[in-house]
N, C-alpha and C. Protein backbone atom coordinates (compact mmCIF):
# COMPACT_ATOMS: atom_id res chain seq x y z
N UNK A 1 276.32 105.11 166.91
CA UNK A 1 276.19 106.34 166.13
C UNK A 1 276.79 107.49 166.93
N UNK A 2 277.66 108.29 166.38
CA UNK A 2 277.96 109.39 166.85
C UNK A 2 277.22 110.31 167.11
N UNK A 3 277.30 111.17 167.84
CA UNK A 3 276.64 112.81 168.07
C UNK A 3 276.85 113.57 166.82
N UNK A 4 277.89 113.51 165.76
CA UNK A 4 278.28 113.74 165.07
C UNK A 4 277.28 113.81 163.86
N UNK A 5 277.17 112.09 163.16
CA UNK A 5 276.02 111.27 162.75
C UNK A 5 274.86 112.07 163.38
N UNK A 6 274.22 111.92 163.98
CA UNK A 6 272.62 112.34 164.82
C UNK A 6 272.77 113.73 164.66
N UNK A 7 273.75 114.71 164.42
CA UNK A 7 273.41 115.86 164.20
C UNK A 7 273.33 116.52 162.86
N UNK A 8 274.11 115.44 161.74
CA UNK A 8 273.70 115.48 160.88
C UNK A 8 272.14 115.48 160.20
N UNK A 9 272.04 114.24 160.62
CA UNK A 9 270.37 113.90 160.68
C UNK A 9 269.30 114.66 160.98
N UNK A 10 269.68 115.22 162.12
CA UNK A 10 268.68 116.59 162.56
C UNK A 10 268.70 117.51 161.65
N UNK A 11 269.71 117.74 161.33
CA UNK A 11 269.84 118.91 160.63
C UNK A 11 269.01 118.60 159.39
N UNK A 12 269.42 118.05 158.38
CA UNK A 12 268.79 117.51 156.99
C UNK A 12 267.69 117.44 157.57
N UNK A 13 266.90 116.94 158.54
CA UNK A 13 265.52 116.85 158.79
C UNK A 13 264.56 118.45 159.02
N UNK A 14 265.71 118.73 159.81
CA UNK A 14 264.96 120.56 160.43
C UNK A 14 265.19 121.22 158.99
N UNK A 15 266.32 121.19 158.32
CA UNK A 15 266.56 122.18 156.37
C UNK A 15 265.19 121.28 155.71
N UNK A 16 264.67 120.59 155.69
CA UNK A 16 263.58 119.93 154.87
C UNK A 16 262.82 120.56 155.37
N UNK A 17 262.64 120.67 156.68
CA UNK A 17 260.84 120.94 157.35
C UNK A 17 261.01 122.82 156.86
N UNK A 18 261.35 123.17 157.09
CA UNK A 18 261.68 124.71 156.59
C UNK A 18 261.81 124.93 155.18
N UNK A 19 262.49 124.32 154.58
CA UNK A 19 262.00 124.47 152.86
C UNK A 19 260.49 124.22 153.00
N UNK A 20 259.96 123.21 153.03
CA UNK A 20 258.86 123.17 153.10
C UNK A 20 257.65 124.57 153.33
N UNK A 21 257.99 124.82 154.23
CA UNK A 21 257.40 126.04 154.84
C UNK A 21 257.60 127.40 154.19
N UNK A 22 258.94 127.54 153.29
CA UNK A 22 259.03 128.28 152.67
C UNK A 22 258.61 128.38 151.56
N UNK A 23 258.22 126.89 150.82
CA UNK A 23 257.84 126.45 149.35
C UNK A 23 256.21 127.23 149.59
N UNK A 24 255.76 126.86 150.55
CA UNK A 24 254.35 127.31 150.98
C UNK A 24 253.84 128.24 150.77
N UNK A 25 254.84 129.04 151.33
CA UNK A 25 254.76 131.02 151.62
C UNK A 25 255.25 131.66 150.24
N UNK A 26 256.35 130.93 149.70
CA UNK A 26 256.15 131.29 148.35
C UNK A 26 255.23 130.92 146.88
N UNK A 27 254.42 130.23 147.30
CA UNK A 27 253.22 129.32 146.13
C UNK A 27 252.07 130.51 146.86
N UNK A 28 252.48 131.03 147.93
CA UNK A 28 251.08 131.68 148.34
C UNK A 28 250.76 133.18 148.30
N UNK A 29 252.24 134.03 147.65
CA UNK A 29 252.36 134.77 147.63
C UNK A 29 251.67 135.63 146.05
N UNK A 30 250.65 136.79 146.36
CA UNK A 30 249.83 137.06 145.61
C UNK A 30 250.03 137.07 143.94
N UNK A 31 251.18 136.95 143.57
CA UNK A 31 252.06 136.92 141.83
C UNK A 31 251.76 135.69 141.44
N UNK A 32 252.22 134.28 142.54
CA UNK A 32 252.04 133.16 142.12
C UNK A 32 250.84 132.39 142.07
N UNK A 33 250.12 133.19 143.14
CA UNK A 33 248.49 132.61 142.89
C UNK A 33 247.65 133.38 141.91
N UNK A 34 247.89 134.53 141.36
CA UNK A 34 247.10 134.88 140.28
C UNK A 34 247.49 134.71 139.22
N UNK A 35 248.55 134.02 138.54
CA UNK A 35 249.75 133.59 137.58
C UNK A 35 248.49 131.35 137.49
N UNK A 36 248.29 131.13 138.69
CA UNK A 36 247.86 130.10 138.66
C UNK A 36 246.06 130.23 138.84
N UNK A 37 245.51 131.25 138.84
CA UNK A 37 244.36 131.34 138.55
C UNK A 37 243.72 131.75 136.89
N UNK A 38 245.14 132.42 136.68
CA UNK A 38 244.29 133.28 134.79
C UNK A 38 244.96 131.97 134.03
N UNK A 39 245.48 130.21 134.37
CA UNK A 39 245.69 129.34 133.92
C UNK A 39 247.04 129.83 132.62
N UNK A 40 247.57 130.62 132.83
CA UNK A 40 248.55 130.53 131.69
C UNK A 40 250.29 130.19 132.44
N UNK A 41 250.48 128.75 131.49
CA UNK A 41 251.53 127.65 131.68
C UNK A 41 253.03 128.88 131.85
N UNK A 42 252.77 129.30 131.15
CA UNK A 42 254.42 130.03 131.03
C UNK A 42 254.51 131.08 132.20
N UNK A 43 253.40 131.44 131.83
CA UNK A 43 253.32 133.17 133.60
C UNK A 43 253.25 132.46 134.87
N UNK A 44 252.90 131.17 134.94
CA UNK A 44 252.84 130.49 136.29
C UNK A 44 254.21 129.70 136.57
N UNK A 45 254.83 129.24 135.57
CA UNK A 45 256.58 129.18 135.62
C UNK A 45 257.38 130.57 135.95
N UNK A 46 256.90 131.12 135.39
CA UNK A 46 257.65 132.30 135.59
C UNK A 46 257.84 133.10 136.99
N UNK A 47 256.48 133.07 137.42
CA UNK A 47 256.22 133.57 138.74
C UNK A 47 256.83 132.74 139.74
N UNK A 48 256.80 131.35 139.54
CA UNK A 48 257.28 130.27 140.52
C UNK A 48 259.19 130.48 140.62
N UNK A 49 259.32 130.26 139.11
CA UNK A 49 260.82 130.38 139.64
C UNK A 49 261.69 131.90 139.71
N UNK A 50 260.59 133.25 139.89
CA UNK A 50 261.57 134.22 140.36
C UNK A 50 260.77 134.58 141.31
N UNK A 51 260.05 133.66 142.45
CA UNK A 51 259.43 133.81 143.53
C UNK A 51 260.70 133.55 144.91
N UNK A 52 261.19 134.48 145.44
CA UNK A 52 262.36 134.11 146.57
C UNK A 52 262.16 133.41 147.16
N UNK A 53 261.02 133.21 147.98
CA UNK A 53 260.60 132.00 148.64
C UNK A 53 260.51 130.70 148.34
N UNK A 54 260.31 130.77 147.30
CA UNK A 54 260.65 129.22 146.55
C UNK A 54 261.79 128.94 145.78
N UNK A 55 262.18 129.86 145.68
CA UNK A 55 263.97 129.70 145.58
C UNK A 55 264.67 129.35 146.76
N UNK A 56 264.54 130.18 147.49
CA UNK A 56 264.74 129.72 148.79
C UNK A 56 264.60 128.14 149.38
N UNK A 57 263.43 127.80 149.15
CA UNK A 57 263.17 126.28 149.85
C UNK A 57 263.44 125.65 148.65
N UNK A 58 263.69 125.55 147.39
CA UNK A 58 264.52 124.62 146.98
C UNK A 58 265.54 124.13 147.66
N UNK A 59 266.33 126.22 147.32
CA UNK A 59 267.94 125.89 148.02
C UNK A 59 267.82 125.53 150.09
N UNK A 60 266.90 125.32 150.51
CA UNK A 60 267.56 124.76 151.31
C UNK A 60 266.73 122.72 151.55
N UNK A 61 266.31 122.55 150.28
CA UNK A 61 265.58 120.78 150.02
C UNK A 61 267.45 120.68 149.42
N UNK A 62 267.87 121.56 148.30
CA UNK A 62 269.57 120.90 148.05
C UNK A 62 270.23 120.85 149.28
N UNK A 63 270.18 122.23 149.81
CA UNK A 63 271.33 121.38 150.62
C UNK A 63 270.47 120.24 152.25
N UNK A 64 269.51 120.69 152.16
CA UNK A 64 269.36 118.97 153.10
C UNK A 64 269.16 117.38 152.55
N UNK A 65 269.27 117.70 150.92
CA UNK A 65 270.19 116.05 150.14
C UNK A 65 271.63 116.55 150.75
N UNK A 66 271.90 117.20 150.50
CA UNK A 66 273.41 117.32 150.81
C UNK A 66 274.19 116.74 151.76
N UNK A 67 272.94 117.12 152.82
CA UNK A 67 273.32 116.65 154.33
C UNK A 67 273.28 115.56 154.17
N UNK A 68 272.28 115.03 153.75
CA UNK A 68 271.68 113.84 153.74
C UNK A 68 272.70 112.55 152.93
N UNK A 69 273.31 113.28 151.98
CA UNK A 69 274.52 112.10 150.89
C UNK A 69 275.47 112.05 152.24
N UNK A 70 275.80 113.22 153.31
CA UNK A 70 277.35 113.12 154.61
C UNK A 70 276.29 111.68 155.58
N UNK A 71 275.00 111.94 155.51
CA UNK A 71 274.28 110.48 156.63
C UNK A 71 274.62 109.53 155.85
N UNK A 72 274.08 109.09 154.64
CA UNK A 72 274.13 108.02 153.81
C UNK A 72 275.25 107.41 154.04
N UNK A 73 277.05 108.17 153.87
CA UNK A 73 278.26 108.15 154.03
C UNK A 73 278.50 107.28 155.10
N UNK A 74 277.92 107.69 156.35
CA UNK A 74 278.34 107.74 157.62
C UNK A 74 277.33 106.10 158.31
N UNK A 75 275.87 105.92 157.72
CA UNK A 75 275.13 105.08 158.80
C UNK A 75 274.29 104.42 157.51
N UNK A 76 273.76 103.31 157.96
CA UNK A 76 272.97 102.36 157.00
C UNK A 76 271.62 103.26 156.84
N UNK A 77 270.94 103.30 155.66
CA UNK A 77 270.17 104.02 155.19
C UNK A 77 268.69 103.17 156.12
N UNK A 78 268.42 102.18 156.68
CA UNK A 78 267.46 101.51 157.17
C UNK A 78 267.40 102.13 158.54
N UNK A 79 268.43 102.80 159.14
CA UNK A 79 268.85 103.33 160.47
C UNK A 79 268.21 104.44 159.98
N UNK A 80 269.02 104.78 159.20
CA UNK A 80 269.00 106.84 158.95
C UNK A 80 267.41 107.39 158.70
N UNK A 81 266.94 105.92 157.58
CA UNK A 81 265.97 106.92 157.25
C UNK A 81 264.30 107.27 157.77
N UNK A 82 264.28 106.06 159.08
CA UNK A 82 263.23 107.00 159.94
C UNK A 82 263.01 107.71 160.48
N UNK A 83 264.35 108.63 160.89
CA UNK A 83 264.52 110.04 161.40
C UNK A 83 263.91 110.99 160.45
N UNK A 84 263.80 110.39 159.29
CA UNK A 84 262.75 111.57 158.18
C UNK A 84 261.30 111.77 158.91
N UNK A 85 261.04 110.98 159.04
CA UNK A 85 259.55 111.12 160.11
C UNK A 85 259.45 112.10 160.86
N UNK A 86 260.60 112.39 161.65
CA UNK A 86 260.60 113.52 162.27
C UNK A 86 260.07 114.91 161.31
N UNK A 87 260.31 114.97 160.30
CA UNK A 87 260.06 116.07 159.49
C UNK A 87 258.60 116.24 159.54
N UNK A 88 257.81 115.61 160.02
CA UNK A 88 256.21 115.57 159.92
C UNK A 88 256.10 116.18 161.32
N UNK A 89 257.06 115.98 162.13
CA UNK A 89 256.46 116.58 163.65
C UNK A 89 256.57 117.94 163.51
N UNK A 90 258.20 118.49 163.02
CA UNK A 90 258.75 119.72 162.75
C UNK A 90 258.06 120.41 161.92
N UNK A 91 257.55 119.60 161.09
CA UNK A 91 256.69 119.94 159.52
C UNK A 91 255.27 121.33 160.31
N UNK A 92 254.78 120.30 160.93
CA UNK A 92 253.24 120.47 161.59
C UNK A 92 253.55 121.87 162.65
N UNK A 93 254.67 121.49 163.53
CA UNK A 93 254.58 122.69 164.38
C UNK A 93 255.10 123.95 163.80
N UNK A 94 256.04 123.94 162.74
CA UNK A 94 256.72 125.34 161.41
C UNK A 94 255.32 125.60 161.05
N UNK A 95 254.60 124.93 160.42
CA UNK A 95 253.10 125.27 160.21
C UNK A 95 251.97 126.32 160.90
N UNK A 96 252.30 125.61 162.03
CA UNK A 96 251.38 126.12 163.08
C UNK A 96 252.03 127.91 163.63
N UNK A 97 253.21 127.45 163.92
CA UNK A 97 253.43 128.96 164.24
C UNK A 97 254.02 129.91 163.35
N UNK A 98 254.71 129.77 162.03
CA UNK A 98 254.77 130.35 161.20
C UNK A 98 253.39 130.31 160.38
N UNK A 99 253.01 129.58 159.85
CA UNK A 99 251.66 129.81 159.00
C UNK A 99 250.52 130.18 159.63
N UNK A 100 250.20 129.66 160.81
CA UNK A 100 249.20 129.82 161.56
C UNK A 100 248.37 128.70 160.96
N UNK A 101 248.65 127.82 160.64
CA UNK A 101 247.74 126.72 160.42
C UNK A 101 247.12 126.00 161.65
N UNK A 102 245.81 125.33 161.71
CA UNK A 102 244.90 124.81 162.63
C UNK A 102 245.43 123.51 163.02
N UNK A 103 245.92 123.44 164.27
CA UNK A 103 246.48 122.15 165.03
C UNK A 103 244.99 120.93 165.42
N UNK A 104 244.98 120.34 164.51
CA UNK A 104 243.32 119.45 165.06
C UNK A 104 243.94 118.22 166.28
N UNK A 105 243.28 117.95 166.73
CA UNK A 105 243.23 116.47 166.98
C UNK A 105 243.80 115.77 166.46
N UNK A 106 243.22 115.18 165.09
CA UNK A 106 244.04 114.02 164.45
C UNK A 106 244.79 114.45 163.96
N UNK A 107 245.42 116.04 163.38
CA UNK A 107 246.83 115.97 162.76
C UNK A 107 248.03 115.68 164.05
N UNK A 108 247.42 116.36 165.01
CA UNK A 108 248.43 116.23 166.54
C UNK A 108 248.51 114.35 166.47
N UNK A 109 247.62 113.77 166.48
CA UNK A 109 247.41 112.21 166.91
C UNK A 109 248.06 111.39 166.13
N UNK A 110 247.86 111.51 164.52
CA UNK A 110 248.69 111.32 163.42
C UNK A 110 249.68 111.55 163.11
N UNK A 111 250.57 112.86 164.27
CA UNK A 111 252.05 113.19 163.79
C UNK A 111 252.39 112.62 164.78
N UNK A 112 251.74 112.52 166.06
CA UNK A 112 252.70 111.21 167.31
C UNK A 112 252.66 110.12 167.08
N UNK A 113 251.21 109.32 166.28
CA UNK A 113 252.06 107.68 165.65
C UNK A 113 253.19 107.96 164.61
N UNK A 114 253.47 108.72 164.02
CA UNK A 114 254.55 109.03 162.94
C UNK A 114 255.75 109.14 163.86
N UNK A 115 255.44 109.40 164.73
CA UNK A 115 256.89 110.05 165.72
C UNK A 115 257.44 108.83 166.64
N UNK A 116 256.05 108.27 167.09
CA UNK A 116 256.48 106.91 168.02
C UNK A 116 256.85 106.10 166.84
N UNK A 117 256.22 105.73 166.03
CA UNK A 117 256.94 105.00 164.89
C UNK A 117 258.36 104.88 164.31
N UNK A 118 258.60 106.40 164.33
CA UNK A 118 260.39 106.88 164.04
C UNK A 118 260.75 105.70 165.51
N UNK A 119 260.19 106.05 166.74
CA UNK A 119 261.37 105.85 167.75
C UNK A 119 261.54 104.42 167.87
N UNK A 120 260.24 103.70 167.25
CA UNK A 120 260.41 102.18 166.94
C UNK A 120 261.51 101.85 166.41
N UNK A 121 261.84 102.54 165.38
CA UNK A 121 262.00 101.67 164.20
C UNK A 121 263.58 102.06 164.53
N UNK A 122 263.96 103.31 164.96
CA UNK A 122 265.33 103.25 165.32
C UNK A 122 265.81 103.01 166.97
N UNK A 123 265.28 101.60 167.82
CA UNK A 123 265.39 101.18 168.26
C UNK A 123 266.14 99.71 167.87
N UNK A 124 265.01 99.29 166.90
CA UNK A 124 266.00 98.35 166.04
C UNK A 124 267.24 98.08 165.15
């Protein structure tokens, strides 16, 4: 595998973990949670898709398929695709210091078998 390849990969992995984080901040932002508390279907669409933040982490879940169709291109998808795992490590720590979410024990313990697992599996 190239440096080339592997930086692809990172990348599509780090644009996922950050949409993510942005999908978050925008579902949490005060329009879209009271749009999803007074239960009405159309004002809670509405709020969602002219929420920037979740426009945002769409556009960057497209373009890390994007990235992701140049890996597919390039390396066998059985190789490529336990480097997604990584997105749970990246996932957890974007969390933690952008959200300020609570680092426990078992999410820390649960994202390093996820992580030693990635390094298994692309060993083979």
């Amino acid at each position: 595998m190239s440096f080339f390849v592997l930086l692809l990969i990172l990348s599509s992995v780090l644009l996922s973990a950050v949409a993510q984080i942005l999908l978050k901040i925008g579902m949490s932002v005060p329009s879209v949670q009271h749009a999803i508390s007074v239960d009405s279907f159309s004002q809670v669409v509405y709020s969602i898709a002219t929420s920037f933040y979740v426009l945002l982490g769409l556009g960057l879940y497209f373009a890390s398929a994007a990235v992701w169709l140049f890996v597919l291109a390039k390396v066998d998808v059985s190789f490529a695709y336990p480097f997604v795992g990584l997105g749970f490590v990246v996932t957890m720590l974007l969390a933690f210091f952008i959200n300020g979410e609570v680092l426990s024990t078992t999410k820390i313990v649960g994202t390093l078998c996820i992580a030693l697992g990635v390094a298994i599996m692309a060993q083979g």
